[in-house]
C-alpha atoms as a PDB file:
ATOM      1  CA  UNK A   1       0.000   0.000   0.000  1.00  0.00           C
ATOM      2  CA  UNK A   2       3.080   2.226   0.586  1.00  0.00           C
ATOM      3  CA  UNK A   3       4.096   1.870  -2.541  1.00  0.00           C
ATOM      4  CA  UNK A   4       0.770   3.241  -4.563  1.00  0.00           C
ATOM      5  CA  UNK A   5       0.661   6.152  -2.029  1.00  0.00           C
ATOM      6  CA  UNK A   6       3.953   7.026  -3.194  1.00  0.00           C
ATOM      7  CA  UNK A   7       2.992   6.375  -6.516  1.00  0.00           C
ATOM      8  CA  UNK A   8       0.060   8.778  -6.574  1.00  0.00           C
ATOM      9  CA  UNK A   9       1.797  11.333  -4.998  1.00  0.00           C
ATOM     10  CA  UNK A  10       4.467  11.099  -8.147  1.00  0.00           C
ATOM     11  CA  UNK A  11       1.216  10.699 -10.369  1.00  0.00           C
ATOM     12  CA  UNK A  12      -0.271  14.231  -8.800  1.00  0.00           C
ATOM     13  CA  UNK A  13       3.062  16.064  -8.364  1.00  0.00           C
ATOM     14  CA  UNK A  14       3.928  15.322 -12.435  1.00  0.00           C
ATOM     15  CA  UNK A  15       0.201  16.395 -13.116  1.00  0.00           C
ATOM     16  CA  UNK A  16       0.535  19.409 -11.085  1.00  0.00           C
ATOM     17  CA  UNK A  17       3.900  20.325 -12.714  1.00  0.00           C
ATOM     18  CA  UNK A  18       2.433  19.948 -16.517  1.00  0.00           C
ATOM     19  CA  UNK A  19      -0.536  21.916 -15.799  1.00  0.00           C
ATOM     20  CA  UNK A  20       1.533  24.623 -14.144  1.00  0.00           C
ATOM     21  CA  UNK A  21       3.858  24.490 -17.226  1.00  0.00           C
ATOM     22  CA  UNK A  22       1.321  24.173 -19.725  1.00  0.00           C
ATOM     23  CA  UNK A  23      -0.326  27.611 -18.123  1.00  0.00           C
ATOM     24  CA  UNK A  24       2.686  29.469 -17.819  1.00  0.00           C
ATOM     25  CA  UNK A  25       3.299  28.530 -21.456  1.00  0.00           C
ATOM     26  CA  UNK A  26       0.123  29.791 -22.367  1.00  0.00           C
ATOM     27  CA  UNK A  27       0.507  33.016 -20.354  1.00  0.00           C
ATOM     28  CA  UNK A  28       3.946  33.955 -21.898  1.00  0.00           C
ATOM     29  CA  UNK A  29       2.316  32.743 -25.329  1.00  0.00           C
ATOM     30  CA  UNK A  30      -0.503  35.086 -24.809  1.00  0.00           C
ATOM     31  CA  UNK A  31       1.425  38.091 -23.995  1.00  0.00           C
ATOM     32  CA  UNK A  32       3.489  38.206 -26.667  1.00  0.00           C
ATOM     33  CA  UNK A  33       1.057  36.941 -29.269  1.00  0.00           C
ATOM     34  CA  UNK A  34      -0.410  40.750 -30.932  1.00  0.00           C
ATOM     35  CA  UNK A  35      -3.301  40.394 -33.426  1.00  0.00           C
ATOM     36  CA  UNK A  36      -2.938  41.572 -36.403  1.00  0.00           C
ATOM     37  CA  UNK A  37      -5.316  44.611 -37.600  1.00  0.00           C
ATOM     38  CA  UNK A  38      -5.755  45.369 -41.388  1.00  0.00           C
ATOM     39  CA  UNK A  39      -6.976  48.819 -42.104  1.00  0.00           C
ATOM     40  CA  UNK A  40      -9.116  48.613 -44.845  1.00  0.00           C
ATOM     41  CA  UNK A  41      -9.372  51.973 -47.629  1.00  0.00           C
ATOM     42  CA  UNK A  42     -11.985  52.102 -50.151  1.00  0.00           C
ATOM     43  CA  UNK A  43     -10.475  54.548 -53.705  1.00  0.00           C
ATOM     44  CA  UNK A  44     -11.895  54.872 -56.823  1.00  0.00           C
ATOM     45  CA  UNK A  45      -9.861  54.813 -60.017  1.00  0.00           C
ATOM     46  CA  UNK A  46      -7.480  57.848 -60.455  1.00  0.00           C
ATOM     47  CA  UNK A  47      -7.635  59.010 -56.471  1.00  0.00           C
ATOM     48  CA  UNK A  48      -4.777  59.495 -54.588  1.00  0.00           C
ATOM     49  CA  UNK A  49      -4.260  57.526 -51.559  1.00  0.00           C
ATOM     50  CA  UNK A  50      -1.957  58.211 -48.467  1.00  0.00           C
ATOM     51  CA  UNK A  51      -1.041  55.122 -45.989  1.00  0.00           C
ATOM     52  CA  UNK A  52       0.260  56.401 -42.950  1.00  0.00           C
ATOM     53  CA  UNK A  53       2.906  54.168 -41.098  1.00  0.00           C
ATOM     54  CA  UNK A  54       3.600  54.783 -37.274  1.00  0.00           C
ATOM     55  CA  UNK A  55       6.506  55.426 -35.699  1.00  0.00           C
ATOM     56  CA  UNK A  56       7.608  56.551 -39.504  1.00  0.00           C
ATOM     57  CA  UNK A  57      10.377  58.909 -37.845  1.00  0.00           C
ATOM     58  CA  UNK A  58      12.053  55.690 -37.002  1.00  0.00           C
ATOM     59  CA  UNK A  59      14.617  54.156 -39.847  1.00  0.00           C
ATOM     60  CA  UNK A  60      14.792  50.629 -41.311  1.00  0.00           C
ATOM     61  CA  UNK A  61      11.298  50.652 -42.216  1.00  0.00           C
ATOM     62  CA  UNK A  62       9.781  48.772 -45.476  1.00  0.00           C
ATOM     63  CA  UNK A  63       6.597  48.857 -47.299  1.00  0.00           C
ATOM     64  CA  UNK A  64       5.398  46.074 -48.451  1.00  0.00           C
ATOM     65  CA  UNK A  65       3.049  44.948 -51.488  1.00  0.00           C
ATOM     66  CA  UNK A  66       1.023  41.771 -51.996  1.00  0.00           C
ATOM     67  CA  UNK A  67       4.042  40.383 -49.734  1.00  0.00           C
ATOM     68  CA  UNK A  68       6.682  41.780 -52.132  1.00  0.00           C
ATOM     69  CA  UNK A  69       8.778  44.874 -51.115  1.00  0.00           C
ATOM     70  CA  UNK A  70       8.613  48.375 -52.707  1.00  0.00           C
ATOM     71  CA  UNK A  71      10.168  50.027 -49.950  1.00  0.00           C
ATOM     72  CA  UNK A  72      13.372  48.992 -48.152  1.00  0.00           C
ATOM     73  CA  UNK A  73      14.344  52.117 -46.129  1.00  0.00           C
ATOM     74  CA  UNK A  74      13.984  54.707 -48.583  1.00  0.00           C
ATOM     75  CA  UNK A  75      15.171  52.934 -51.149  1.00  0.00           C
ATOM     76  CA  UNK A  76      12.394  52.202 -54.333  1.00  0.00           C
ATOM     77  CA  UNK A  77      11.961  48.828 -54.748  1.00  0.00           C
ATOM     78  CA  UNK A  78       9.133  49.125 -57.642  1.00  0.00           C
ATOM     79  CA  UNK A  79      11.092  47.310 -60.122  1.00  0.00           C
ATOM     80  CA  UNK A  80       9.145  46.539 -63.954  1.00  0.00           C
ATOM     81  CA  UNK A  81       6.160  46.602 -62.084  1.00  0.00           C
ATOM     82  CA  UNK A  82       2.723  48.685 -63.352  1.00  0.00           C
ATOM     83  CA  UNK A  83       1.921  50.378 -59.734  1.00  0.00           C
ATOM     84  CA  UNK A  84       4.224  53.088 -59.154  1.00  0.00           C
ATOM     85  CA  UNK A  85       4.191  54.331 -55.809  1.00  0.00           C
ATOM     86  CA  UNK A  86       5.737  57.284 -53.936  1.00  0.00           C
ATOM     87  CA  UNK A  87       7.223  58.000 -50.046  1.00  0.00           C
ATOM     88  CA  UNK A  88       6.597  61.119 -48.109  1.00  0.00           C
ATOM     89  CA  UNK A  89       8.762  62.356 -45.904  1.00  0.00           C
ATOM     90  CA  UNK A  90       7.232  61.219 -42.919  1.00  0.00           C
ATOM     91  CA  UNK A  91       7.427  57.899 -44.731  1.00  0.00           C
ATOM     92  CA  UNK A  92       3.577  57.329 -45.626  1.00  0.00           C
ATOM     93  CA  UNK A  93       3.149  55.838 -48.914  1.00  0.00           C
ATOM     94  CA  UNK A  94       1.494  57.843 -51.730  1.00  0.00           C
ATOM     95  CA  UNK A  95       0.092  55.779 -54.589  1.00  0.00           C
ATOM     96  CA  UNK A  96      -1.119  58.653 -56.874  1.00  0.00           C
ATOM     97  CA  UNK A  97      -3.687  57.980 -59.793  1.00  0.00           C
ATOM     98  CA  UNK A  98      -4.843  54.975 -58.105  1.00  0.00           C
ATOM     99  CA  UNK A  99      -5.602  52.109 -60.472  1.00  0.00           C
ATOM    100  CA  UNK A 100      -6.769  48.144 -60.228  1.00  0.00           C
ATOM    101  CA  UNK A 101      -3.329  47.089 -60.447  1.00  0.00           C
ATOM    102  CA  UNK A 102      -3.270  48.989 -56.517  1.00  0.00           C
ATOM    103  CA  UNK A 103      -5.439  46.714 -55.055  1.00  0.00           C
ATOM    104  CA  UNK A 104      -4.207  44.233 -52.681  1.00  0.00           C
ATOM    105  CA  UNK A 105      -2.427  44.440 -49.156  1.00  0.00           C
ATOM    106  CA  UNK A 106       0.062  47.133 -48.021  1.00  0.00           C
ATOM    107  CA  UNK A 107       2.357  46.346 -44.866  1.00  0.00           C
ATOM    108  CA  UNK A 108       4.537  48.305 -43.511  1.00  0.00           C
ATOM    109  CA  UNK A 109       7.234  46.515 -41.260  1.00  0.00           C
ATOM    110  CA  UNK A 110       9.819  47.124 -38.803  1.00  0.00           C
ATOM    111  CA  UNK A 111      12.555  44.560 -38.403  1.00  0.00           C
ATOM    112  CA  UNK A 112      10.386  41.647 -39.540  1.00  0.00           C
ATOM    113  CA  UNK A 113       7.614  43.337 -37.329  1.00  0.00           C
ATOM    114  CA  UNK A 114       4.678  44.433 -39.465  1.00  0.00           C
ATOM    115  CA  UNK A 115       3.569  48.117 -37.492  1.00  0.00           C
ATOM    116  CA  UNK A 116       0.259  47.924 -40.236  1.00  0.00           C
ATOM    117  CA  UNK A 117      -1.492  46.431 -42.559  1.00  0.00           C
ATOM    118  CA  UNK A 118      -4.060  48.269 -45.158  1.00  0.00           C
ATOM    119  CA  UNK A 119      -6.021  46.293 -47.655  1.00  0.00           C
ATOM    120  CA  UNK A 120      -6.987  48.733 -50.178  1.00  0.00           C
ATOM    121  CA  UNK A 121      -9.506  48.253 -52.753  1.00  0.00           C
ATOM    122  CA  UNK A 122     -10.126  50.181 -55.965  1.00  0.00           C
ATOM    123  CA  UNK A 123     -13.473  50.484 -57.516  1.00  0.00           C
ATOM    124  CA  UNK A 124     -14.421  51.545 -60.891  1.00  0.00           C
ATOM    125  CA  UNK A 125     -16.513  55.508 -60.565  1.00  0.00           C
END
């Protein structure tokens, strides 16, 4: 009988122990975990849009484009590509004469971080 006493206190001390873990697991999971928000804009062909990205007086942000980059720093990333976009100086993204090519998701990203996310979506006047 000494024996399954000891047992179940092993049994109830390793059950205790992987709860405790599993919650504190959770908890640091939790915290750290921050849902992603996507703003969404509504432009009609030829409008100008402005996305605003915070904490744009900060360097080594990006802008990102249907998951592609157009902005790394400062730098123009646009490429061969139709949309043709533009960065203010407080680093908001201008995409002038907005057309269908424009629609789609914009990100911009800090160090892998994404600070926002717009989907913008272009309808015909």
């Amino acid at each position: 009988m000494k024996f399954s006493g000891t047992f179940e206190g092993i049994f109830v001390s390793l059950r205790f122990s992987c709860m405790t873990l599993l919650w504190l697991s959770f908890l640091m999971f939790s915290a750290t975990v921050v849902p992603q928000v996507i703003e969404f804009r509504i432009a009609t062909i030829t409008q100008l849009v402005l996305l605003d990205c915070p904490g744009s007086s900060e360097s080594h942000l990006n802008w990102k484009f249907k998951n592609e980059v157009i902005y790394l720093n400062r730098i123009p990333f646009n490429g061969d590509r139709e949309e043709k976009f533009n960065l203010s100086a407080n680093y908001s993204l201008n995409v002038a004469s907005v057309s269908l090519t424009h629609e789609g998701v914009y990100e911009c990203v800090r160090d892998s971080k994404s600070r926002v996310k717009y989907f913008l979506e272009v309808k015909e006047e």
